[in-house]
N, C-alpha and C. Protein backbone atom coordinates (compact mmCIF):
# COMPACT_ATOMS: atom_id res chain seq x y z
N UNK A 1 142.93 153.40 153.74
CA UNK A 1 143.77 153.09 152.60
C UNK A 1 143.00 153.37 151.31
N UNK A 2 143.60 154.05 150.51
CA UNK A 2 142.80 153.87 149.23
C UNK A 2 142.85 153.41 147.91
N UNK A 3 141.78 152.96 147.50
CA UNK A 3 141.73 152.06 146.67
C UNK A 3 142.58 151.92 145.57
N UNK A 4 142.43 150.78 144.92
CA UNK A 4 143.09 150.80 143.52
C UNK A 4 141.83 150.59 141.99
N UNK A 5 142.09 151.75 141.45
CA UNK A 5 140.75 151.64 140.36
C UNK A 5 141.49 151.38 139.14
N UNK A 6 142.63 151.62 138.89
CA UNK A 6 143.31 150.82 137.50
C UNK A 6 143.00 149.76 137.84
N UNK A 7 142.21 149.12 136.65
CA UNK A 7 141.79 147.24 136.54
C UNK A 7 143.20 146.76 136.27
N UNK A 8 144.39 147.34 135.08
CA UNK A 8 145.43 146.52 134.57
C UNK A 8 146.69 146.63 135.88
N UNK A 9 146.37 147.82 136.27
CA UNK A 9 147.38 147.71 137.57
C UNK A 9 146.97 146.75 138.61
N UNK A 10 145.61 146.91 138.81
CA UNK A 10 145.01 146.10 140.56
C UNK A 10 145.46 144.84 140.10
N UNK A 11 145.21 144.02 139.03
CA UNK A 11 145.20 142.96 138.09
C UNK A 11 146.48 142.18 138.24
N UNK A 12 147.66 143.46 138.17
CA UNK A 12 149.00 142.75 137.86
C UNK A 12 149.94 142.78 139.16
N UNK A 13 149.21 143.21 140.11
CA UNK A 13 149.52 143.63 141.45
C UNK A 13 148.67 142.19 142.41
N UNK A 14 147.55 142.33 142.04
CA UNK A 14 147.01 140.83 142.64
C UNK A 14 148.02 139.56 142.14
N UNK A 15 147.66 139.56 140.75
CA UNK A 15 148.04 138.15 139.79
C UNK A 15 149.77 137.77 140.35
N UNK A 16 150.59 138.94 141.27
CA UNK A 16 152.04 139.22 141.22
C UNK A 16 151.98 138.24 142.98
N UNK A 17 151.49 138.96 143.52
CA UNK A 17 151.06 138.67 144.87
C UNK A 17 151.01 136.77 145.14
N UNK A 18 149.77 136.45 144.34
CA UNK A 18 149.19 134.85 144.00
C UNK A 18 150.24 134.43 143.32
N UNK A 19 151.09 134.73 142.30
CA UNK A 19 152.07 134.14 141.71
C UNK A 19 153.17 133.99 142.55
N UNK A 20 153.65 135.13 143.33
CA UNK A 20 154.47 134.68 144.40
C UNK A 20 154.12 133.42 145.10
N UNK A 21 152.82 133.68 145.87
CA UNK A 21 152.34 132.08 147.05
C UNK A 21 152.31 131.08 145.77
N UNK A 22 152.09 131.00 144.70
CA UNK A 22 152.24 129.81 143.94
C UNK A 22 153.23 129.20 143.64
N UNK A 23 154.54 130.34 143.50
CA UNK A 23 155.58 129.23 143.69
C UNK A 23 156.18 128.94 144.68
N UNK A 24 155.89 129.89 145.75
CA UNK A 24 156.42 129.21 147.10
C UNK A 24 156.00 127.78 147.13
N UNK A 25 154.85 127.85 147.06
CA UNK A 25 153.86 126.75 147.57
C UNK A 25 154.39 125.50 147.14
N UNK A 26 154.63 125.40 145.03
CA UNK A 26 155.94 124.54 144.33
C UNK A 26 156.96 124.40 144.87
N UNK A 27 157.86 125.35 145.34
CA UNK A 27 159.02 124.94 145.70
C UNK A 27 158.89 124.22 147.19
N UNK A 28 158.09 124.43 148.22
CA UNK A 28 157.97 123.78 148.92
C UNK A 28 157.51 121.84 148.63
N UNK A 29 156.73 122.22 147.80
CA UNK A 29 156.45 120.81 147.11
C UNK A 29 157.43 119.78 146.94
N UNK A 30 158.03 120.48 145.83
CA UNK A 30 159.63 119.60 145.63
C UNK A 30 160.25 119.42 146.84
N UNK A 31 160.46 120.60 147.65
CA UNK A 31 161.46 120.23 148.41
C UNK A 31 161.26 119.16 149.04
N UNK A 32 159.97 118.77 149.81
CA UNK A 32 159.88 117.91 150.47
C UNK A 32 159.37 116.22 149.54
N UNK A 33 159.12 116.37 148.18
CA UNK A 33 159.32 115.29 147.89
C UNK A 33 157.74 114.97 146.68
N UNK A 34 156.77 116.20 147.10
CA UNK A 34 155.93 115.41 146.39
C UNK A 34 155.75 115.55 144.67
N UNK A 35 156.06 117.13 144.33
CA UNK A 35 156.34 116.85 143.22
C UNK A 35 158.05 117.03 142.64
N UNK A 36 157.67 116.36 141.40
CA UNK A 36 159.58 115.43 141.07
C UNK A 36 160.13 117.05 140.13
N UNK A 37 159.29 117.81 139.77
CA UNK A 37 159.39 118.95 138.90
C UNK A 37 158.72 120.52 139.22
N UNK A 38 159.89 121.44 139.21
CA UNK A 38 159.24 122.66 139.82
C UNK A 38 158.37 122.95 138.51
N UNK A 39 157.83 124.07 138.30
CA UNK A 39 157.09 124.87 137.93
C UNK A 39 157.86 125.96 137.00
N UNK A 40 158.73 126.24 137.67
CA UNK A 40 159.77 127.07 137.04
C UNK A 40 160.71 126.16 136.02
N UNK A 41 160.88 125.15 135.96
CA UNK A 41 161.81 123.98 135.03
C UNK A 41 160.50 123.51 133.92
N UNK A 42 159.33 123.67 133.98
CA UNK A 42 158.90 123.30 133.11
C UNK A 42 158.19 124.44 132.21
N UNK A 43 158.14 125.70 132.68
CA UNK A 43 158.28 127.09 131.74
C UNK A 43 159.79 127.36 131.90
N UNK A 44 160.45 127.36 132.16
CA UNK A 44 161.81 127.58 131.19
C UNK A 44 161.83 126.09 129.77
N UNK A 45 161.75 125.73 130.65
CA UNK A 45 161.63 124.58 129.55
C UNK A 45 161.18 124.73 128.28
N UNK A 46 160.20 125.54 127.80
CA UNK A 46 159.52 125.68 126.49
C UNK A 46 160.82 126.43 125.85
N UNK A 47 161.85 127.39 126.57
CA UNK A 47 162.16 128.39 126.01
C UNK A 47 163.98 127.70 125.66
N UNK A 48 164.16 127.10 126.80
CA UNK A 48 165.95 126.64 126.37
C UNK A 48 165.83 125.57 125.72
N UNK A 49 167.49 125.43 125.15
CA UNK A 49 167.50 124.31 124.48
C UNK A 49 167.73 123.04 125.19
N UNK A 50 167.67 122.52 126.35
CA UNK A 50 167.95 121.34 126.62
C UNK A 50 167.51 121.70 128.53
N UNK A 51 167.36 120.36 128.95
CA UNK A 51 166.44 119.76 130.54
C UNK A 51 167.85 120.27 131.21
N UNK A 52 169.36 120.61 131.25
CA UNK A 52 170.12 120.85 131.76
C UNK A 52 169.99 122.36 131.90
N UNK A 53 169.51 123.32 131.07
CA UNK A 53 169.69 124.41 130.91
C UNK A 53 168.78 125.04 132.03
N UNK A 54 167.14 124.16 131.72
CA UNK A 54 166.43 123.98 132.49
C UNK A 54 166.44 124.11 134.11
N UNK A 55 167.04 123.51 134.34
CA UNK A 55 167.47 122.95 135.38
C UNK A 55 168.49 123.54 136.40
N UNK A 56 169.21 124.92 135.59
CA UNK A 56 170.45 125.44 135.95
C UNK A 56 169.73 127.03 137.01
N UNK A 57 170.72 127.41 137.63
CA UNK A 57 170.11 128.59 138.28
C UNK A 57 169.68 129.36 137.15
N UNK A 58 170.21 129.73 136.41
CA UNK A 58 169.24 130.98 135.29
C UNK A 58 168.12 130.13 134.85
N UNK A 59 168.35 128.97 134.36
CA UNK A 59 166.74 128.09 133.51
C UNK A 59 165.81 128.53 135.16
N UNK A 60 166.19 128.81 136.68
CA UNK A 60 165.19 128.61 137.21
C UNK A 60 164.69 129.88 137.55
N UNK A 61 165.84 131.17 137.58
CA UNK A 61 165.01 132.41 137.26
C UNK A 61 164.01 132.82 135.95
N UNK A 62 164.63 132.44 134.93
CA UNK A 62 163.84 132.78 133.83
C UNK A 62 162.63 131.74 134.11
N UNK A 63 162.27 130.73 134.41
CA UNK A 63 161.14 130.34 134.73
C UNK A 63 160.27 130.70 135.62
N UNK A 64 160.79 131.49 136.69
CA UNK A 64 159.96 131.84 137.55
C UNK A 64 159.45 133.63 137.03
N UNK A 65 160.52 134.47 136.50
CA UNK A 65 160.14 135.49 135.53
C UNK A 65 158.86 135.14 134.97
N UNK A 66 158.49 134.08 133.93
CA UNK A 66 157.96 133.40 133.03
C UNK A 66 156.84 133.13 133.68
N UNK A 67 156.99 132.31 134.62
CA UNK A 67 155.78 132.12 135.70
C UNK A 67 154.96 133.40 136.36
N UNK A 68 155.52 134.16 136.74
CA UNK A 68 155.15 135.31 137.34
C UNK A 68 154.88 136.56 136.22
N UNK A 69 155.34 136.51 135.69
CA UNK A 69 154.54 137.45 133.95
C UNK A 69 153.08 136.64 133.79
N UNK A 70 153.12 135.26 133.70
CA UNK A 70 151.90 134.70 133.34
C UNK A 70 151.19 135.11 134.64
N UNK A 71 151.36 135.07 135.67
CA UNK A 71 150.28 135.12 136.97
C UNK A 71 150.32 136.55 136.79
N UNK A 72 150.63 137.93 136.49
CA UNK A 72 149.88 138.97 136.55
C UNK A 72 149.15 138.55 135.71
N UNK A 73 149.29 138.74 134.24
CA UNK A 73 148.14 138.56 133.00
C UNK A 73 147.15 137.45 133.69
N UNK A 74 147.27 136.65 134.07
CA UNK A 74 145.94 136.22 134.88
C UNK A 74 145.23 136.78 136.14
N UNK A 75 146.07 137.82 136.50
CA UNK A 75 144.66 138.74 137.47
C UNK A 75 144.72 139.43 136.88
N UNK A 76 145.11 140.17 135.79
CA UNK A 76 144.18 141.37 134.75
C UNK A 76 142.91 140.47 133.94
N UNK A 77 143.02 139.50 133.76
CA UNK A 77 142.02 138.78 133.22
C UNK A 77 140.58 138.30 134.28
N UNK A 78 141.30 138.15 135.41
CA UNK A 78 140.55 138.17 136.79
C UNK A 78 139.70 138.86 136.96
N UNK A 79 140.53 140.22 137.67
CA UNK A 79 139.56 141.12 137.64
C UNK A 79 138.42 141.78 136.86
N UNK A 80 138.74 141.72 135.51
CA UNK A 80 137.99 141.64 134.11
C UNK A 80 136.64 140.50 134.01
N UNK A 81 136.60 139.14 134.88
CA UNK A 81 135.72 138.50 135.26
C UNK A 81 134.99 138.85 136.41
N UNK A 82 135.95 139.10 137.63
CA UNK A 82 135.16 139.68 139.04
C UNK A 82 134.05 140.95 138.51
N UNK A 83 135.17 142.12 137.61
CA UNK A 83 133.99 143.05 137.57
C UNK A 83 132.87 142.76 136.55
N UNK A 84 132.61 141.81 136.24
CA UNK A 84 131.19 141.16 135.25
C UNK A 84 130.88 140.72 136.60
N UNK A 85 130.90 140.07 136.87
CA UNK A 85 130.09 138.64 137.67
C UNK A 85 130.27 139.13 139.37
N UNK A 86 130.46 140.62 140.03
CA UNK A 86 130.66 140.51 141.11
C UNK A 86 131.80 140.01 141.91
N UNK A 87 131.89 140.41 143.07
CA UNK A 87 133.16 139.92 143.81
C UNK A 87 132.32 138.95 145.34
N UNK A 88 131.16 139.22 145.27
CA UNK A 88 130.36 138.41 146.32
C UNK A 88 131.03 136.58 145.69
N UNK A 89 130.95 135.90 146.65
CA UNK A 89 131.36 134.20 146.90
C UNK A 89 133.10 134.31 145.90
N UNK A 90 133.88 135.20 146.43
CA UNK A 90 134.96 135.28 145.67
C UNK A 90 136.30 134.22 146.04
N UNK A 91 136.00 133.11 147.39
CA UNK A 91 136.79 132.30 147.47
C UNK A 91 136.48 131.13 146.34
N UNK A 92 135.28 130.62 145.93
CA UNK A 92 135.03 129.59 145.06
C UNK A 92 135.00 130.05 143.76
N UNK A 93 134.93 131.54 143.26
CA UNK A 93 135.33 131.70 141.99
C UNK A 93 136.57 132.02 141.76
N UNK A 94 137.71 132.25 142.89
CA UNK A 94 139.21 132.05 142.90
C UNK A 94 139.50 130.86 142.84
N UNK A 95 139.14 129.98 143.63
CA UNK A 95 139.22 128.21 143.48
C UNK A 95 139.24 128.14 141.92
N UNK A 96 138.08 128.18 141.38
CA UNK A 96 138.03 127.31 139.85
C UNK A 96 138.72 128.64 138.99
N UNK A 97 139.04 129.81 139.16
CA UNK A 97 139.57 130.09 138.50
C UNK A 97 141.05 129.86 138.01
N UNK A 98 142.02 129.75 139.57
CA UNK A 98 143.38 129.22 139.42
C UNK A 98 143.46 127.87 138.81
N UNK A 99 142.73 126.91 139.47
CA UNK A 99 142.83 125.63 138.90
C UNK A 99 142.52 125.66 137.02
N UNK A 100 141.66 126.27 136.67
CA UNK A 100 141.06 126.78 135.39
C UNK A 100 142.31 126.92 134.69
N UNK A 101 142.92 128.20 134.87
CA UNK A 101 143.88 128.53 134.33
C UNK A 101 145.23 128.02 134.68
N UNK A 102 145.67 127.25 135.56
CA UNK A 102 146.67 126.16 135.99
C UNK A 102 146.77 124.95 135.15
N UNK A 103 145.30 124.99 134.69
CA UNK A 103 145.39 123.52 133.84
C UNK A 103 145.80 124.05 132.54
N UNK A 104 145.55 124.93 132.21
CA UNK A 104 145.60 125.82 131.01
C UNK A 104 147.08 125.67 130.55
N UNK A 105 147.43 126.38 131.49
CA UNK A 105 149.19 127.07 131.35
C UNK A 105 149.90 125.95 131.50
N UNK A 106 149.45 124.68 132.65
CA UNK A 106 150.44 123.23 132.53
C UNK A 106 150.15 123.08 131.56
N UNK A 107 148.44 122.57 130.88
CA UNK A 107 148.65 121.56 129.84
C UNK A 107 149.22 122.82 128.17
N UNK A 108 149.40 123.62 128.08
CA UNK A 108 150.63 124.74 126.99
C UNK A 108 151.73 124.72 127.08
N UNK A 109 152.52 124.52 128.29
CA UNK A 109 153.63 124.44 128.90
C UNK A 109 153.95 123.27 128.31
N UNK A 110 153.52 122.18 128.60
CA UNK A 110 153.75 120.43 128.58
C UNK A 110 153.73 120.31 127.63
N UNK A 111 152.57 120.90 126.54
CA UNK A 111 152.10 120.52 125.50
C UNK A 111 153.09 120.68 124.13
N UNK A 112 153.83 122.02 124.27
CA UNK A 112 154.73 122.02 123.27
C UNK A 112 155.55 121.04 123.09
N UNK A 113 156.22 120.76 121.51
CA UNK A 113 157.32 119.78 121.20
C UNK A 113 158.48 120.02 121.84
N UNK A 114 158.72 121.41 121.71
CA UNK A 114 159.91 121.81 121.92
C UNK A 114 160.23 121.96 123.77
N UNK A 115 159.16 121.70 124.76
CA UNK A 115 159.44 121.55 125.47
C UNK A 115 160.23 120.83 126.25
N UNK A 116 161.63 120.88 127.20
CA UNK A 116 162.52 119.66 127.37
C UNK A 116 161.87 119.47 128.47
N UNK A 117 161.22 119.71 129.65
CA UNK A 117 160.97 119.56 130.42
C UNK A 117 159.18 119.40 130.86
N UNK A 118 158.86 118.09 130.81
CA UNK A 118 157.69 117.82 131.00
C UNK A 118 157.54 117.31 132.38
N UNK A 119 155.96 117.71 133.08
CA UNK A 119 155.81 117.15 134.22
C UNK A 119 154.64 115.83 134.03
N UNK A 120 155.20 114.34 134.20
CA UNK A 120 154.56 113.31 133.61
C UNK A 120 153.76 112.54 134.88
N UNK A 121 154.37 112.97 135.84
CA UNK A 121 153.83 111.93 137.19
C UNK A 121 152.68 112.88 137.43
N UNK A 122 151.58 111.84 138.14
CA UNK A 122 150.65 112.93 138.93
C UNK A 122 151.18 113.51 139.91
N UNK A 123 151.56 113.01 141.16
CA UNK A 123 151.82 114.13 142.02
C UNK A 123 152.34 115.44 141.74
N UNK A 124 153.50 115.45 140.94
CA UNK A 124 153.61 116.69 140.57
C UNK A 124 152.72 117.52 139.39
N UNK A 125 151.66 116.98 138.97
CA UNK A 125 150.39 117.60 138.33
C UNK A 125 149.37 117.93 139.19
N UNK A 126 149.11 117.04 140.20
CA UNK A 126 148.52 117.60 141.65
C UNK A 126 148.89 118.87 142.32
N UNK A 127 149.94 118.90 142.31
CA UNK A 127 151.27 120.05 143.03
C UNK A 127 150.77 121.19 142.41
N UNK A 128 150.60 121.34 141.40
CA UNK A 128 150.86 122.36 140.00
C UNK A 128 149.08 122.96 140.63
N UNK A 129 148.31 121.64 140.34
CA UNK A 129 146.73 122.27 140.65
C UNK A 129 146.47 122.83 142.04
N UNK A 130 146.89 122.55 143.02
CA UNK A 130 147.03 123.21 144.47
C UNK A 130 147.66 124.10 144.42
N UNK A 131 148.76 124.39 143.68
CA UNK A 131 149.43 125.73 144.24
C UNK A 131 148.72 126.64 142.82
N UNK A 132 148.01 126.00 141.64
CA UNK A 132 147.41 127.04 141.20
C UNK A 132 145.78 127.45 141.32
N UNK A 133 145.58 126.88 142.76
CA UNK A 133 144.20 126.70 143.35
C UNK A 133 144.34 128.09 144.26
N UNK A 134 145.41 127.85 144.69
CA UNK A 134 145.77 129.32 146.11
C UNK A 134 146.19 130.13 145.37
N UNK A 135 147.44 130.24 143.96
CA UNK A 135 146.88 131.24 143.10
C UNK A 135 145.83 131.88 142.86
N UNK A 136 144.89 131.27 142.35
CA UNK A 136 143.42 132.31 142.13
C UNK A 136 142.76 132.62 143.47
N UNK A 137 142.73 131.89 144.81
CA UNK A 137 141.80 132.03 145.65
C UNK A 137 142.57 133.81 145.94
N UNK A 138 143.93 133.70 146.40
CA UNK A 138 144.99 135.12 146.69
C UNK A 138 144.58 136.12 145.54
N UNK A 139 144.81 135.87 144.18
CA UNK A 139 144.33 136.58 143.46
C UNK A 139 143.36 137.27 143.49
N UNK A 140 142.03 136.74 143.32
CA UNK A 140 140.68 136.98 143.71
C UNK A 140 140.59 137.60 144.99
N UNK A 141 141.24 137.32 146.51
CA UNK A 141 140.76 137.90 147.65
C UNK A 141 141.50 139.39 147.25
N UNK A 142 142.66 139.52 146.94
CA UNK A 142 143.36 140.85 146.47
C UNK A 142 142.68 141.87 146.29
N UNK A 143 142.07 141.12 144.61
CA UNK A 143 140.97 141.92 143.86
C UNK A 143 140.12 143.03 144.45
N UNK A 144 139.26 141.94 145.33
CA UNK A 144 138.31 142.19 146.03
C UNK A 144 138.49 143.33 146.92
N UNK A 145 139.45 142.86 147.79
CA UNK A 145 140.00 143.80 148.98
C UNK A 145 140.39 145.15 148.27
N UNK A 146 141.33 144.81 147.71
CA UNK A 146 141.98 146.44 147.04
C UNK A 146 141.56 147.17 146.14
N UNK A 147 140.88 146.68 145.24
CA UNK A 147 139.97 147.69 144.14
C UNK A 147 138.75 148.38 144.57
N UNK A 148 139.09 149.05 144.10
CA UNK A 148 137.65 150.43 144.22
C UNK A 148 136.52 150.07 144.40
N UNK A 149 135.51 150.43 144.82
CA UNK A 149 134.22 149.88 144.10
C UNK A 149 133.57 150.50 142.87
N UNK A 150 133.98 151.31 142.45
CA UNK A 150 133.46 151.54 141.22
C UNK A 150 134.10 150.60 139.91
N UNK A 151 134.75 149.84 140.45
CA UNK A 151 135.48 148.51 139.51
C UNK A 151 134.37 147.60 139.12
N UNK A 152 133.58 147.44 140.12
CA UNK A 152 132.25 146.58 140.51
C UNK A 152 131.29 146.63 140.28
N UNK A 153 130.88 147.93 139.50
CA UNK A 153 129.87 148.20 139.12
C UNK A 153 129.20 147.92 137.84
N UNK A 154 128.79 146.42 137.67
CA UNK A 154 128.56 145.84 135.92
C UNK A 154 127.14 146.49 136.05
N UNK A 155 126.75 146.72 135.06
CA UNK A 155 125.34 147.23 134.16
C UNK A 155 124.71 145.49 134.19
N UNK A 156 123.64 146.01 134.64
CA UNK A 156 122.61 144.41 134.61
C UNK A 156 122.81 143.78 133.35
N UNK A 157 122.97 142.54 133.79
CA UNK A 157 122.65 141.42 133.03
C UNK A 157 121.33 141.77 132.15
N UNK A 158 120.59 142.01 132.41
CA UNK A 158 118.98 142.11 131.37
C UNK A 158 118.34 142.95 132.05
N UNK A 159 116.82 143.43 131.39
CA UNK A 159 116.27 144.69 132.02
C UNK A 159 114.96 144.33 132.38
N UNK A 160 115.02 142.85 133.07
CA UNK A 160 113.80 142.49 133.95
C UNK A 160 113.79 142.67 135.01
N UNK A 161 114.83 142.61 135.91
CA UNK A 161 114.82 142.90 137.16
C UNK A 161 115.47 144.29 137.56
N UNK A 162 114.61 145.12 138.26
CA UNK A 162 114.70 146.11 138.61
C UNK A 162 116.36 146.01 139.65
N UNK A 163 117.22 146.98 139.18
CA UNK A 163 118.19 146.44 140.73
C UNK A 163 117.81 146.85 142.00
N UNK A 164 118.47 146.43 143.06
CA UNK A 164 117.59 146.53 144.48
C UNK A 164 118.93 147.68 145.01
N UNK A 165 119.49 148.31 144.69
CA UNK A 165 121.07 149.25 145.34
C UNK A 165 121.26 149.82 143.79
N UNK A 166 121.26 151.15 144.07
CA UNK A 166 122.04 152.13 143.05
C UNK A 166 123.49 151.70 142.97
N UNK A 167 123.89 151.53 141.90
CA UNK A 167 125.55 151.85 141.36
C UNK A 167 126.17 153.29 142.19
N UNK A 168 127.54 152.82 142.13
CA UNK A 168 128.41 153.97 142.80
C UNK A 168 128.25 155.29 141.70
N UNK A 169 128.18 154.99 140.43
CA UNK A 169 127.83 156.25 139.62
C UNK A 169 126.77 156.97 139.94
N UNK A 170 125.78 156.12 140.13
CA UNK A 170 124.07 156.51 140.09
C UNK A 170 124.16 157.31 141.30
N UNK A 171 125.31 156.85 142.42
CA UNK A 171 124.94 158.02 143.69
C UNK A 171 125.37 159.00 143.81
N UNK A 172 127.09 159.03 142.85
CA UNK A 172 127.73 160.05 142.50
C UNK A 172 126.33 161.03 142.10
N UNK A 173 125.85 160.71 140.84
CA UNK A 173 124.87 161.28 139.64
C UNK A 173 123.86 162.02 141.05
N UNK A 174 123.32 161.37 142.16
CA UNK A 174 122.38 161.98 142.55
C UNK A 174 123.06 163.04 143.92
N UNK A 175 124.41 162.86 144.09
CA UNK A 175 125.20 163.78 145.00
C UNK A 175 125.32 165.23 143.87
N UNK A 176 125.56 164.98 143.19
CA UNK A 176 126.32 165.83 142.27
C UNK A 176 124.56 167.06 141.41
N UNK A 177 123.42 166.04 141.33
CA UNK A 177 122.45 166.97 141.08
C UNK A 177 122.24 167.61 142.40
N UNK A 178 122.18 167.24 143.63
CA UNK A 178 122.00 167.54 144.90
C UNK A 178 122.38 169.02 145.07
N UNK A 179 123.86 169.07 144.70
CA UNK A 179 124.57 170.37 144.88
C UNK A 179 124.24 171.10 143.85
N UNK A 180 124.35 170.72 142.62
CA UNK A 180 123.88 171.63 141.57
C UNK A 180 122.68 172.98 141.89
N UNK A 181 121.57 172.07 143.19
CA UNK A 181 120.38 172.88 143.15
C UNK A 181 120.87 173.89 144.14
């Protein structure tokens, strides 16, 4: 299979993926009882005028639209971290990254005045951090899996330590003098 080396595509293709399992994960939530508020009712919420509108089949597409626009732009931002910092231990920097940005987007979401629809109980603030925990972990494994490796290739941190593995350029660079001769 081959890779994906657009960062804004791999990005919005991961972030699309994790945003899907995130609201499954919500709507399963509600359904069975633990949280009192989807995910999708409280981003529509910023945008209609009233908790009924909210609440209606369109308040719950346009929220999940809403929801899922925000989860690509968070694996273009992703991947933009993976390729600094590596994709090595990428389940625990998906962990704190979804939750990271879960808390983010609830507490913006919540936070506006104009929001009609706030999520006030914990469980359904719990809900929100688990399903935006498997957000980033999906996100992040995506990343990883489907992008190139030349995505991966950050320029050292500082120029004390010698690196121990050439960059995918550096081998290109020494394939490419190879033939030249």
């Amino acid at each position: 299979m081959e890779k994906i080396k657009d960062r804004l595509y791999l990005g919005g293709i991961a972030g699309l993926v994790g945003g899907l399992c995130m609201v499954i994960i919500d709507r399963v939530s509600y359904t069975v009882g633990i949280s009192k508020r989807l995910y999708a009712e409280t981003a529509s919420g910023v945008w209609v005028g009233s908790k009924r509108q909210a609440k209606s089949l369109t308040g719950q597409v346009f929220g999940t639209l809403m929801t899922l626009t925000l989860a690509m732009m968070g694996g273009a931002v992703k991947i933009s971290i993976l390729s600094k910092s590596g994709r090595d231990k990428v389940f625990p920097k998906g962990l704190m990254f979804g939750i990271s940005f879960g808390a983010i987007i609830t507490g913006l979401t919540s936070g506006f005045a104009m929001n009609k629809v706030k999520p006030k109980d914990a469980s359904s603030n719990l809900s929100y951090a688990f399903a935006s925990s498997i957000y980033g972990i999906v996100t992040a494994l995506l990343i990883s899996k489907l992008g190139d490796d030349s995505l991966f290739d950050a320029k050292p941190a500082n120029d004390y330590i010698k690196p121990t593995m050439p960059t995918s350029e550096e081998k290109n660079q020494k394939v490419i003098g190879v033939a030249a001769k």
